[in-house]
PDB file of N, CA and C in Angstrom:
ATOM      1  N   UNK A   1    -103.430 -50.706-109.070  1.00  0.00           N
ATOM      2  CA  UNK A   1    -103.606 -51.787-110.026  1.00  0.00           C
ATOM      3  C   UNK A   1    -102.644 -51.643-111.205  1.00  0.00           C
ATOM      4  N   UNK A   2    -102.449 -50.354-111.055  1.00  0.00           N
ATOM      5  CA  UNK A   2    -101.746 -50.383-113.085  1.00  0.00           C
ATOM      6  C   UNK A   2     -99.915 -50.504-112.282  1.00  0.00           C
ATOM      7  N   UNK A   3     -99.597 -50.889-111.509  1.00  0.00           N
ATOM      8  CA  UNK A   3     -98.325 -51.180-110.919  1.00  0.00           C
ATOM      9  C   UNK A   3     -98.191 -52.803-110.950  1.00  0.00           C
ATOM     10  N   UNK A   4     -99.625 -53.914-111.047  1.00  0.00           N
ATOM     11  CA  UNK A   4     -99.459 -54.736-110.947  1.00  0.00           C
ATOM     12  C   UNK A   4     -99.776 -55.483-112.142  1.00  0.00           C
ATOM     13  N   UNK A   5    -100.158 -54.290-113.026  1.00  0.00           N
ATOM     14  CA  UNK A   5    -100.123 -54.893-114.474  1.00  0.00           C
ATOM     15  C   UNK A   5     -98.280 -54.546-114.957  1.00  0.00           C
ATOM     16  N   UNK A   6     -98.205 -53.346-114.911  1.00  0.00           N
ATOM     17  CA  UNK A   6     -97.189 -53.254-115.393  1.00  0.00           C
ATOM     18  C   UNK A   6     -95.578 -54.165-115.250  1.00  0.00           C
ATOM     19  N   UNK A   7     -96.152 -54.624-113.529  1.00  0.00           N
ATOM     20  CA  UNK A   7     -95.034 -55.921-113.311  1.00  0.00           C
ATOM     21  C   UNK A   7     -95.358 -57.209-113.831  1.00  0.00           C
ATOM     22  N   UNK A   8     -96.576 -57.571-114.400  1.00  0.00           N
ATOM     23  CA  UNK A   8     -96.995 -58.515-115.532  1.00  0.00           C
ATOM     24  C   UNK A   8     -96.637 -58.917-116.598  1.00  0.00           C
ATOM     25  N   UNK A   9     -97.084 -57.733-117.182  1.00  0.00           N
ATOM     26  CA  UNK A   9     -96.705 -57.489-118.572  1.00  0.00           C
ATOM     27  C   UNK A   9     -95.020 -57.900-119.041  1.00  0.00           C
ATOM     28  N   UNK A  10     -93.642 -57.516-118.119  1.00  0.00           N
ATOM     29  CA  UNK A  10     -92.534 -58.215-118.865  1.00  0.00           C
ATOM     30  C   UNK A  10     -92.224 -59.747-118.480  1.00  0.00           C
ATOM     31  N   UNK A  11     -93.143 -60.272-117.697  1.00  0.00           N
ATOM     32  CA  UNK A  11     -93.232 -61.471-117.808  1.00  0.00           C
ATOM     33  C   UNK A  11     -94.140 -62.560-117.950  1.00  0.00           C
ATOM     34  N   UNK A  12     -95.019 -62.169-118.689  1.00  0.00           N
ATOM     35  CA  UNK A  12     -95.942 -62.040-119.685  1.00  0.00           C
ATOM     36  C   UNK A  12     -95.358 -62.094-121.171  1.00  0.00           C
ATOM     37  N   UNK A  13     -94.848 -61.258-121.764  1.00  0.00           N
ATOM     38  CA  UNK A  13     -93.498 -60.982-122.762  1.00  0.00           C
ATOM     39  C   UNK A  13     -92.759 -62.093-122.725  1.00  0.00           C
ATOM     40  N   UNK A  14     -92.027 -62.257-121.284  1.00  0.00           N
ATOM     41  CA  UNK A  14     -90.940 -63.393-121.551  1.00  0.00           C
ATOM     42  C   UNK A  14     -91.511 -64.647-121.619  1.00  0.00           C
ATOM     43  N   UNK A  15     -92.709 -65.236-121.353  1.00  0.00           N
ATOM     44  CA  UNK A  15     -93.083 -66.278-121.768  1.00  0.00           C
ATOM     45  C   UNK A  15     -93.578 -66.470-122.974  1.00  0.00           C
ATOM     46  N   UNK A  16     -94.417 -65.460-123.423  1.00  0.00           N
ATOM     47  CA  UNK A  16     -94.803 -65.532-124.974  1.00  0.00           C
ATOM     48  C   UNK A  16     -93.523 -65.510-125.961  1.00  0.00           C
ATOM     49  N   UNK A  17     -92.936 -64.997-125.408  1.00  0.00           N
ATOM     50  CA  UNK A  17     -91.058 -65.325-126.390  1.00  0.00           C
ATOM     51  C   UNK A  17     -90.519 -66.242-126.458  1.00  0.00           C
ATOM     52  N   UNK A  18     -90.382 -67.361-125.205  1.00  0.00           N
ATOM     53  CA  UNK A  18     -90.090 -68.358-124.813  1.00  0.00           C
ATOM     54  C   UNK A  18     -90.768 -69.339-125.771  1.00  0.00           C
ATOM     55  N   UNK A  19     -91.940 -69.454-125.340  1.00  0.00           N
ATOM     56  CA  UNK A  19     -92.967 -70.063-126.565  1.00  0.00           C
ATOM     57  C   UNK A  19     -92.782 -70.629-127.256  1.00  0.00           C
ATOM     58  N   UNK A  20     -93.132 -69.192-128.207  1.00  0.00           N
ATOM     59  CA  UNK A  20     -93.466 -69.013-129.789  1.00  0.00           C
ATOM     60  C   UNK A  20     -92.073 -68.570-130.373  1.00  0.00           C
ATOM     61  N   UNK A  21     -90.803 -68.122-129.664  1.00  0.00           N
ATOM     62  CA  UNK A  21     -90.193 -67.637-130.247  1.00  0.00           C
ATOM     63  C   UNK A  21     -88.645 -68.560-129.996  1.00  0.00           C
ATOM     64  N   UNK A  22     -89.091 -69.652-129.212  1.00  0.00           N
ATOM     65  CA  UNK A  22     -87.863 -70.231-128.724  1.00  0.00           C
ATOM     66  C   UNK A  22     -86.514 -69.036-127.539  1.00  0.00           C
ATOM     67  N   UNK A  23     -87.250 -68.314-127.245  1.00  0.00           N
ATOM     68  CA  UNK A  23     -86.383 -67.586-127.265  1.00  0.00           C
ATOM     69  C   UNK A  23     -85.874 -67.854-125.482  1.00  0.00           C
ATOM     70  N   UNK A  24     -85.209 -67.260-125.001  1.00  0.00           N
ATOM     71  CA  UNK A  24     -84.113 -67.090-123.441  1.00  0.00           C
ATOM     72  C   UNK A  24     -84.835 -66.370-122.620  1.00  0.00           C
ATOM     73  N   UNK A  25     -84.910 -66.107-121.510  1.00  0.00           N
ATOM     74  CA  UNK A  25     -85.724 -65.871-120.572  1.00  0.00           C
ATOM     75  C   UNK A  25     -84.546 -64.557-119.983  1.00  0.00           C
ATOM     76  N   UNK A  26     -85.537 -63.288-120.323  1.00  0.00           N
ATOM     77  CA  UNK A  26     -84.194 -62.280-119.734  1.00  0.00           C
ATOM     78  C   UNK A  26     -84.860 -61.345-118.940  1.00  0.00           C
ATOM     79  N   UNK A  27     -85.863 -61.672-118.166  1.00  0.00           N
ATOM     80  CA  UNK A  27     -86.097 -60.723-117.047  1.00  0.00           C
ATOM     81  C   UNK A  27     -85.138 -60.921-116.362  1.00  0.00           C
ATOM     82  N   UNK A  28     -85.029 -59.212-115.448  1.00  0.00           N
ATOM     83  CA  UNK A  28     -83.415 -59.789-114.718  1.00  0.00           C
ATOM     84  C   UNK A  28     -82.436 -59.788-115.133  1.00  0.00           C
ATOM     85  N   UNK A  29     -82.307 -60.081-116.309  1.00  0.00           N
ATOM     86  CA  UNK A  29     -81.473 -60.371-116.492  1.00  0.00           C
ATOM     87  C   UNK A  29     -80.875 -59.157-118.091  1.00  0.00           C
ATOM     88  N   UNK A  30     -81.279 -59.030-118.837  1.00  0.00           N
ATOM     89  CA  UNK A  30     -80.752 -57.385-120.014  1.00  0.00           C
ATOM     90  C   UNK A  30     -82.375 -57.299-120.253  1.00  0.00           C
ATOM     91  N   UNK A  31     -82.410 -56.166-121.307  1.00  0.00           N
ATOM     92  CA  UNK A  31     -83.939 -54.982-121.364  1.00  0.00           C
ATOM     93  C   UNK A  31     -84.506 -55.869-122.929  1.00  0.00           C
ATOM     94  N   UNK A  32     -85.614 -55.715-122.458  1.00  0.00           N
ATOM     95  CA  UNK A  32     -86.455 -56.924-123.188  1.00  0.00           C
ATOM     96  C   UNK A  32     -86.202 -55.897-124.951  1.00  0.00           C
ATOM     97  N   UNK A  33     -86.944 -56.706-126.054  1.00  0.00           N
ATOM     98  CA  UNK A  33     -86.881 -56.680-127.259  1.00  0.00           C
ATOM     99  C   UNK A  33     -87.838 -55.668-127.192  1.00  0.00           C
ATOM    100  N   UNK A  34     -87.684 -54.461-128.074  1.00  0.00           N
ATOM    101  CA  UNK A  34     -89.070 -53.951-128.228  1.00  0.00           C
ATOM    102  C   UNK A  34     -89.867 -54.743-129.137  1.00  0.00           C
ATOM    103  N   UNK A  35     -91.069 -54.390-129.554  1.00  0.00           N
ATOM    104  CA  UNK A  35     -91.934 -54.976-130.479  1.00  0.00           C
ATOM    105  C   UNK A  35     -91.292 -54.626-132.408  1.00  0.00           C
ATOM    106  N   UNK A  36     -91.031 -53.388-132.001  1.00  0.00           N
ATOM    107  CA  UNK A  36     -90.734 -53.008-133.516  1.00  0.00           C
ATOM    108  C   UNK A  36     -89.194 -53.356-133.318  1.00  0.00           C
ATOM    109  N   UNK A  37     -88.891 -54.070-133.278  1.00  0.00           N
ATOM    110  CA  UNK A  37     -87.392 -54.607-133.703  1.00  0.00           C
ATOM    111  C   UNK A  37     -87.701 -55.421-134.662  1.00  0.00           C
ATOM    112  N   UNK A  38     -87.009 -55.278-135.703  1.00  0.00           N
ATOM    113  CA  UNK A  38     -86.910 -55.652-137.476  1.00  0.00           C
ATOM    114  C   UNK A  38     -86.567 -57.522-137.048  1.00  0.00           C
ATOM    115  N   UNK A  39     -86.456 -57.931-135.738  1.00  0.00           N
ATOM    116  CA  UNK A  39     -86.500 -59.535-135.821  1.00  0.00           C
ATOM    117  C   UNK A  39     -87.816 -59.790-135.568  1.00  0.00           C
ATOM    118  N   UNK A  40     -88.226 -59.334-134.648  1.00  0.00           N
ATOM    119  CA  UNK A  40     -90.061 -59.305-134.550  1.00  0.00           C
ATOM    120  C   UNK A  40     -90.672 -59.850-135.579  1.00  0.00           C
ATOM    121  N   UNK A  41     -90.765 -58.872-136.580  1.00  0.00           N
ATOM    122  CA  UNK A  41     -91.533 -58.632-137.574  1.00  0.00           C
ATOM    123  C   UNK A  41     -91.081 -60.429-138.446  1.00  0.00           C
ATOM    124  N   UNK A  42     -89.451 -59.889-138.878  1.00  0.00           N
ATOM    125  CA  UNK A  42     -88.915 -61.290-139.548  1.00  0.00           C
ATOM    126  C   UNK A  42     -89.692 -62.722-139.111  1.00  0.00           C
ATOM    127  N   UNK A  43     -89.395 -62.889-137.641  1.00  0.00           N
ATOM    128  CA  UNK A  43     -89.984 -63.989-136.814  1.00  0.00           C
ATOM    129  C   UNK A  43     -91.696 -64.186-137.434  1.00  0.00           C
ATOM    130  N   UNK A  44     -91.886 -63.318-137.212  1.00  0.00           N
ATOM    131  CA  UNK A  44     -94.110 -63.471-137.389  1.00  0.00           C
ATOM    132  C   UNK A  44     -94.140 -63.811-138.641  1.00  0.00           C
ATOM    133  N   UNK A  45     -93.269 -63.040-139.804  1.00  0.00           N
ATOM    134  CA  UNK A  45     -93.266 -63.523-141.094  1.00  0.00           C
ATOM    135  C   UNK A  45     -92.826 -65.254-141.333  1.00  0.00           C
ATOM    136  N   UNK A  46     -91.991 -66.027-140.993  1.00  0.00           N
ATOM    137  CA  UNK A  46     -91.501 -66.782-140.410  1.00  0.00           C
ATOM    138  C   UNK A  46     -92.706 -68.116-139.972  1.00  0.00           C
ATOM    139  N   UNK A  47     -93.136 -67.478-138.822  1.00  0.00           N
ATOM    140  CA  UNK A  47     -94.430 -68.385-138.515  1.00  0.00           C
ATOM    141  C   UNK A  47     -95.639 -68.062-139.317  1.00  0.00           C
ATOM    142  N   UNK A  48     -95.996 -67.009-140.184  1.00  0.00           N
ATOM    143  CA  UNK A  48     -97.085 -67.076-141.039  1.00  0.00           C
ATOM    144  C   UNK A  48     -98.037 -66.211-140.055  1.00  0.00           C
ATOM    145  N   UNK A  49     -97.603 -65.311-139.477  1.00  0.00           N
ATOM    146  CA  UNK A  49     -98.597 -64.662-138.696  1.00  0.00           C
ATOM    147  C   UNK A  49     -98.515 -63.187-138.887  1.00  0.00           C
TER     148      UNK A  49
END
């Protein structure tokens, strides 16, 4: 089971980015954003969250 979360979870990520974040769809394609990347944070500040 935790093999079929874990293949979830980055696309899971890429849609909640997509979203809320306008953002590009990069499974596959380069290595996702971590969470603590200093745009993260900017972004949530941004939307008020």
């Amino acid at each position: 089971m935790r093999d079929v979360t874990q293949a979830l979870a980055p696309r899971t990520a890429e849609k909640i980015f997509q979203t809320y974040f306008d953002g590009d769809a990069w499974v596959r394609k380069e290595a996702p954003v971590v969470s603590t990347d200093p745009r993260i944070s900017v972004r949530l500040g941004q939307l008020g969250l």
